[in-house]
Protein backbone atom coordinates (compact mmCIF):
# COMPACT_ATOMS: atom_id res chain seq x y z
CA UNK A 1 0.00 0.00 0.00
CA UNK A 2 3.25 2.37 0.59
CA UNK A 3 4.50 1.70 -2.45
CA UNK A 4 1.29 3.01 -4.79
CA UNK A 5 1.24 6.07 -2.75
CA UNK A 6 4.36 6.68 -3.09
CA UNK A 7 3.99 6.06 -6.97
CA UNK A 8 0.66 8.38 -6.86
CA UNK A 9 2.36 11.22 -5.02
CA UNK A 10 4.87 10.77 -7.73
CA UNK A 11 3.14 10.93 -10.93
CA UNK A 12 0.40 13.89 -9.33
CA UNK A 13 3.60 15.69 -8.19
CA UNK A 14 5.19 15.48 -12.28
CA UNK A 15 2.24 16.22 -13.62
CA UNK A 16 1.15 19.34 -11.53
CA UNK A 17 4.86 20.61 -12.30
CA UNK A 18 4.78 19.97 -15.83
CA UNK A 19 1.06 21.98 -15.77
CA UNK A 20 2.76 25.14 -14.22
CA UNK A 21 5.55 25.10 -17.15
CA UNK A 22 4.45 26.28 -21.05
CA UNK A 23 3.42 23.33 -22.96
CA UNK A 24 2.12 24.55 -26.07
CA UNK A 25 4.10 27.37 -28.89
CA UNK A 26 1.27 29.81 -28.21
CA UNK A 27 2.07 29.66 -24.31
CA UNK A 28 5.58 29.56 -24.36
CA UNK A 29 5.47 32.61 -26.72
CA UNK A 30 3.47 34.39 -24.34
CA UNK A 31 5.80 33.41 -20.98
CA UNK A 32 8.78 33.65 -23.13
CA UNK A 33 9.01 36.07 -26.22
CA UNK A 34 6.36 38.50 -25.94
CA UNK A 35 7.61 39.86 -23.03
CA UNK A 36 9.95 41.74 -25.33
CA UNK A 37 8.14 40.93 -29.03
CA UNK A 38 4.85 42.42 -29.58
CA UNK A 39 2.08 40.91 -31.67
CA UNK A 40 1.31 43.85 -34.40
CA UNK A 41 2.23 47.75 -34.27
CA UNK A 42 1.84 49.67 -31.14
CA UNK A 43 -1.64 51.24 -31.27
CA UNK A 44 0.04 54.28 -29.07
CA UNK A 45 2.93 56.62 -28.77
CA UNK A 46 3.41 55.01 -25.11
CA UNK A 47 3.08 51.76 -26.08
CA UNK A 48 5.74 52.42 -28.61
CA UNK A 49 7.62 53.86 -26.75
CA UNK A 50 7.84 51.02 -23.84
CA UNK A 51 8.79 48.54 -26.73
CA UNK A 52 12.09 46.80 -26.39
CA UNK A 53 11.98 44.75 -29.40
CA UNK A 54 10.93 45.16 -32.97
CA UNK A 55 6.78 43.72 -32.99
CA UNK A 56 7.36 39.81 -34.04
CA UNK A 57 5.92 40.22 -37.39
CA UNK A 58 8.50 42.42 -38.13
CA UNK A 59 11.76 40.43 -36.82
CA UNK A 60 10.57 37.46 -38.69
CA UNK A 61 10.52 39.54 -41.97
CA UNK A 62 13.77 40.85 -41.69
CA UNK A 63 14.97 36.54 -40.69
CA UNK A 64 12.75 34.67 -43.68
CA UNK A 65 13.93 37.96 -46.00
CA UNK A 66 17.74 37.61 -45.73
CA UNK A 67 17.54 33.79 -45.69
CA UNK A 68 15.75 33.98 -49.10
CA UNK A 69 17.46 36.84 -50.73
CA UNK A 70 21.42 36.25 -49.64
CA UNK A 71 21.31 32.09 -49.66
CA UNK A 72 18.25 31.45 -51.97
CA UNK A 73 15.80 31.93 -53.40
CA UNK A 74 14.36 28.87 -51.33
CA UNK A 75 11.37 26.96 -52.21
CA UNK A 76 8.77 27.08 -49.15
CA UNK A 77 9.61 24.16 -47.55
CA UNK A 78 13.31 24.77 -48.01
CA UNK A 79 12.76 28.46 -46.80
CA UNK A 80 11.18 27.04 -43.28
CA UNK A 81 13.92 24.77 -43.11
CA UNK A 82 16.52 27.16 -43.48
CA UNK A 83 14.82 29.70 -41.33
CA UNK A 84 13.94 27.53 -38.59
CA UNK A 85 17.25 26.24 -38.22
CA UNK A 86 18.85 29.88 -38.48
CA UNK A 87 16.30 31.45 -35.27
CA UNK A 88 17.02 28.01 -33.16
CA UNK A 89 20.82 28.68 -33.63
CA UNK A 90 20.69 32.85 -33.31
CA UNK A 91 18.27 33.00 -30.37
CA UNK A 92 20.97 31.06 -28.20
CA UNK A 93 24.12 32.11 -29.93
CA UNK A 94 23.13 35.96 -31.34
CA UNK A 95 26.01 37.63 -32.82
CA UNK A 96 26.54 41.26 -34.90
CA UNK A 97 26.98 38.97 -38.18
CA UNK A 98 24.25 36.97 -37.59
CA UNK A 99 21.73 40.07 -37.21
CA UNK A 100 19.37 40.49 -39.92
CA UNK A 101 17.72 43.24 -39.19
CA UNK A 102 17.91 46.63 -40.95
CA UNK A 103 20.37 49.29 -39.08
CA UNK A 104 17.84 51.24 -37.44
CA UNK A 105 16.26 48.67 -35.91
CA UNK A 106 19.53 47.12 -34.23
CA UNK A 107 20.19 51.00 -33.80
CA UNK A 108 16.77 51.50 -31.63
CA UNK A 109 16.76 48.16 -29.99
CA UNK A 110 20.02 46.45 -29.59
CA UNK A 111 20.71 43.28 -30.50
CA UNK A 112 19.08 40.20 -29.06
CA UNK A 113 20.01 39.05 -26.11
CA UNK A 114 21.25 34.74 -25.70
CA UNK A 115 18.16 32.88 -24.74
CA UNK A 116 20.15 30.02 -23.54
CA UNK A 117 19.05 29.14 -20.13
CA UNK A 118 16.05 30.74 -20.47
CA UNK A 119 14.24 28.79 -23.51
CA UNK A 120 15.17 24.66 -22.76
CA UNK A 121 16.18 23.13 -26.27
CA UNK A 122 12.84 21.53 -25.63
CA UNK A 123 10.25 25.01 -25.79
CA UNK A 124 12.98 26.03 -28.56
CA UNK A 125 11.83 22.55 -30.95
CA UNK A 126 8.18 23.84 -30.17
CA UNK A 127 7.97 27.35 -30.14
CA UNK A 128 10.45 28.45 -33.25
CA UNK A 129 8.46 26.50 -35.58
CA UNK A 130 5.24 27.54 -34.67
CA UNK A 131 6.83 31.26 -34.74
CA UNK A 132 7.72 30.74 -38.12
CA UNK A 133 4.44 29.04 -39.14
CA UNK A 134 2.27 32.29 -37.66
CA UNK A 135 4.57 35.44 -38.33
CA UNK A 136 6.09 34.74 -41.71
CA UNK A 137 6.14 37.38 -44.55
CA UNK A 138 4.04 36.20 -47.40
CA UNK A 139 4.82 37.16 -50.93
CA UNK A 140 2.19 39.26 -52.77
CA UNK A 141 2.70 39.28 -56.53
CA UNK A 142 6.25 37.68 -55.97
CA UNK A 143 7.17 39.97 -53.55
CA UNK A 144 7.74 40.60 -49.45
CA UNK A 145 6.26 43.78 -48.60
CA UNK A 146 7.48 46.19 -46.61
CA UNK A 147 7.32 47.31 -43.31
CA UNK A 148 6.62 50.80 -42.03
């Protein structure tokens, strides 16, 4: 009788601690990146000014962008790939040459900080996809548009 309490305590101890931590992209983005990364332009001067980060839509243009235009151009497929596997190695290990974003945006926000130790290799699998998959630039007429 010890024994399956002890195994119950067990597995409703590891499952209320894996309930408390992010399990899905949308949740881990919220806990994790838009703390910094906003969803859409401010709506306010004081909301813009508070930002710390370019808005997500626009820091994945400037990523899936680059990707295509200096090492493509990239079927769709091939363009995820790439770009998926670029963000999973710059969030941990961002460097000045590995910044894709356009001057004035390093110029008003910095550079990204290392997300190593804060985002486990394991919200990284789940979450960089899925940010890829929502916040992509789509072409229009064979084109990315631009920003403003």
């Amino acid at each position: 009788m010890k024994l399956l309490t002890l195994a119950t305590s067990v597995a409703l101890l590891s499952t209320t601690t894996l309930a408390k931590e992010p399990r899905t992209p949308d949740q881990i983005f919220a806990k994790k990146c838009a703390m910094c990364h906003t969803i859409g332009k401010p709506e306010s001067n004081m909301e813009r000014m508070r930002m710390v980060a370019p808005p997500i839509d626009v820091a994945m243009s400037g990523v899936v962008i680059t990707i295509d235009a200096v090492d493509g151009p990239f079927k769709d497929d091939e363009l995820r790939k790439e770009s998926i596997a670029f963000l999973k190695d710059y969030l941990y290990n961002p460097t000045a040459d590995k910044t894709n974003c356009e001057d004035q945006v390093v110029k008003n926000f910095g550079r990204m900080p290392s997300l190593k130790g804060f985002l486990s290799p394991e919200e990284l699998d789940v979450v960089v996809p899925w940010v890829y998959d929502t916040f992509k630039p789509e072409k229009v007429n064979g084109e990315y548009p631009k920003h403003n």
